[in-house]
C-alpha atoms as a PDB file:
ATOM      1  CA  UNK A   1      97.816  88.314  86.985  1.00  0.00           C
ATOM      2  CA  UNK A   2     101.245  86.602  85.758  1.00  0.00           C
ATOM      3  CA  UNK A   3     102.105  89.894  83.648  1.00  0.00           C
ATOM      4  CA  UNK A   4     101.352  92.073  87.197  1.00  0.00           C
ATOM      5  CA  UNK A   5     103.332  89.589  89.003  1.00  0.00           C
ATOM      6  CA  UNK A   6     106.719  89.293  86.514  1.00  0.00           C
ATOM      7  CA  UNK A   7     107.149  93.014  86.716  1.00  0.00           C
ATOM      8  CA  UNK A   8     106.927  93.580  90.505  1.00  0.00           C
ATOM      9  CA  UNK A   9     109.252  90.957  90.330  1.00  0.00           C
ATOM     10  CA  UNK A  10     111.374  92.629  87.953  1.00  0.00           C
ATOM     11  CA  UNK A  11     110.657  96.260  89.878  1.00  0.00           C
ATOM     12  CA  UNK A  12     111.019  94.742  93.758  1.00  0.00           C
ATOM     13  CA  UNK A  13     113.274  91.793  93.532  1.00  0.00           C
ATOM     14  CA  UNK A  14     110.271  89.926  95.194  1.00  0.00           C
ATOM     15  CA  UNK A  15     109.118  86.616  93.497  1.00  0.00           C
ATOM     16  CA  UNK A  16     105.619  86.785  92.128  1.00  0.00           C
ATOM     17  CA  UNK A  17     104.159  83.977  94.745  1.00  0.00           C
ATOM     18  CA  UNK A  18     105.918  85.023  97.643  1.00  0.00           C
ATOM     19  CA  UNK A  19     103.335  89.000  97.144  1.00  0.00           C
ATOM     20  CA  UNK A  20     100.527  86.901  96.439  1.00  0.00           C
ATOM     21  CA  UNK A  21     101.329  84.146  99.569  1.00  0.00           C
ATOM     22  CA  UNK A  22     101.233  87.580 101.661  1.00  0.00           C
ATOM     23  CA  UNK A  23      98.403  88.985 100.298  1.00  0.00           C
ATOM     24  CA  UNK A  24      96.637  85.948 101.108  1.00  0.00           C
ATOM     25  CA  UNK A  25      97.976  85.385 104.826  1.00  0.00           C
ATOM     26  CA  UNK A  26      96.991  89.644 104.965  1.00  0.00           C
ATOM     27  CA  UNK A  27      93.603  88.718 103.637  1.00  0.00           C
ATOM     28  CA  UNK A  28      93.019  85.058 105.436  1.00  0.00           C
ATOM     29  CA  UNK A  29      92.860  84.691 101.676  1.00  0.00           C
ATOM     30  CA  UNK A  30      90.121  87.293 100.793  1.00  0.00           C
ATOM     31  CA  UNK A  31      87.358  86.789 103.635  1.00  0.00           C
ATOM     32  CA  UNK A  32      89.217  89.587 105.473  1.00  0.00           C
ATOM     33  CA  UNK A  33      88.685  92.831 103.449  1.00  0.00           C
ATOM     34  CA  UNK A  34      88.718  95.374 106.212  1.00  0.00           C
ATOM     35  CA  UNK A  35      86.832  97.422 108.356  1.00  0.00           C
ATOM     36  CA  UNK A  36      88.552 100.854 108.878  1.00  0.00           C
ATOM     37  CA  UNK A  37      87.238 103.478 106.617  1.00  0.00           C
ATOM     38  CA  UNK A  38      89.347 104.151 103.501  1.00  0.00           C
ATOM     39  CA  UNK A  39      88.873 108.082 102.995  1.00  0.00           C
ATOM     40  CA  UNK A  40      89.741 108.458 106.467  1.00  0.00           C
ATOM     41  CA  UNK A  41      92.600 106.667 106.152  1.00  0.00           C
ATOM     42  CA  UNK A  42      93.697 108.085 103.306  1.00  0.00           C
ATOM     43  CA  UNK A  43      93.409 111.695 104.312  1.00  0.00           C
ATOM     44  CA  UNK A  44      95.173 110.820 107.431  1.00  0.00           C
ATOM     45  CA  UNK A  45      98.488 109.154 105.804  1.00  0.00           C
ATOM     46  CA  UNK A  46      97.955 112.064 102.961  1.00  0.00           C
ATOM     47  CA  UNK A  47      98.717 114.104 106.136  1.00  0.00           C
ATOM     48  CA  UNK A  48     102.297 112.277 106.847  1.00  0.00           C
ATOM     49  CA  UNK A  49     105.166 114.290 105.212  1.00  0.00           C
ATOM     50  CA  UNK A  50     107.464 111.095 104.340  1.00  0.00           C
ATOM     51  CA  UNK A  51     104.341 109.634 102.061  1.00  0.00           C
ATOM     52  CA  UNK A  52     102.345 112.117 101.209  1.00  0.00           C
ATOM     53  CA  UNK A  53     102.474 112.403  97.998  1.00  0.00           C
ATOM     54  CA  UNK A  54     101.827 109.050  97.405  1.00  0.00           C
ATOM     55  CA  UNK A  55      99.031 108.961  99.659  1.00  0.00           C
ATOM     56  CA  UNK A  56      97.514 112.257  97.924  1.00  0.00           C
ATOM     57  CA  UNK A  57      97.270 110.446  95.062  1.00  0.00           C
ATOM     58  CA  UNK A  58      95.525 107.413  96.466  1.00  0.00           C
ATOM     59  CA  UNK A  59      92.997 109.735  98.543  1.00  0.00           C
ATOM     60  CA  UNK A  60      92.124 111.604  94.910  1.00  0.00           C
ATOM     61  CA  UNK A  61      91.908 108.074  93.079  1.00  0.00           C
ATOM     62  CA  UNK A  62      89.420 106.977  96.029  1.00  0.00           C
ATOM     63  CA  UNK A  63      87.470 110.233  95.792  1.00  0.00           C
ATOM     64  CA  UNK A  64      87.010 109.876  91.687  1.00  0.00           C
ATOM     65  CA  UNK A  65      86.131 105.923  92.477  1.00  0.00           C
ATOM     66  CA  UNK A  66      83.457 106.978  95.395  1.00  0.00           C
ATOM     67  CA  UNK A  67      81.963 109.950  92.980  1.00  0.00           C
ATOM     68  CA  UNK A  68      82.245 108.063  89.603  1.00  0.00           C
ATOM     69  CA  UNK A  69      80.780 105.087  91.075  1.00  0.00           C
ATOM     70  CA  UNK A  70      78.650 106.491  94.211  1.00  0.00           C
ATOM     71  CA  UNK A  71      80.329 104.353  96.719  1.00  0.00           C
ATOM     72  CA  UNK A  72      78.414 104.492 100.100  1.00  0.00           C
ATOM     73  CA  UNK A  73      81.232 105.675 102.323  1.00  0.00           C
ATOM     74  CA  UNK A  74      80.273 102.645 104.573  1.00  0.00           C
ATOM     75  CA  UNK A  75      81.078 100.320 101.412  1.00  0.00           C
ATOM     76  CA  UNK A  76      84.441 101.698 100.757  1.00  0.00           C
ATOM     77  CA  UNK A  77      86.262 100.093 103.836  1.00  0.00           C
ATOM     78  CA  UNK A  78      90.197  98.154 103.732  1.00  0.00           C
END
């Protein structure tokens, strides 16, 4: 994921190890994945006016992912 990682640098200011240090204390280093459901989620920050555009987007992306790929909506969790 170098290439990923040089341009949030670039974009963010952030060095590449200190996002993926967090993401791994965020994760307990990927055995955490989550347990609130992502749609609802989704819809509910799609509802906030100072992200909601952003969080539009995401909610659509999920919904292609869960019909292009017939997620259970118990499997699609974060």
């Amino acid at each position: 994921h170098g290439a990923l990682l040089t341009k949030l640098t670039k974009e963010y200011g952030v060095p590449g190890q200190y996002i993926v240090a967090f993401w791994g204390l965020e994760t307990n280093f990927g055995s955490y994945k989550g347990s609130m459901p992502v749609l609802d989620s989704l819809a509910t920050l799609a509802c906030d006016p100072r992200r909601s555009d952003y969080f539009t987007g995401e909610l659509l992306q999920a919904l292609k992912l869960k019909q292009q790929y017939n997620f259970a909506d118990n499997k699609m969790v974060g």
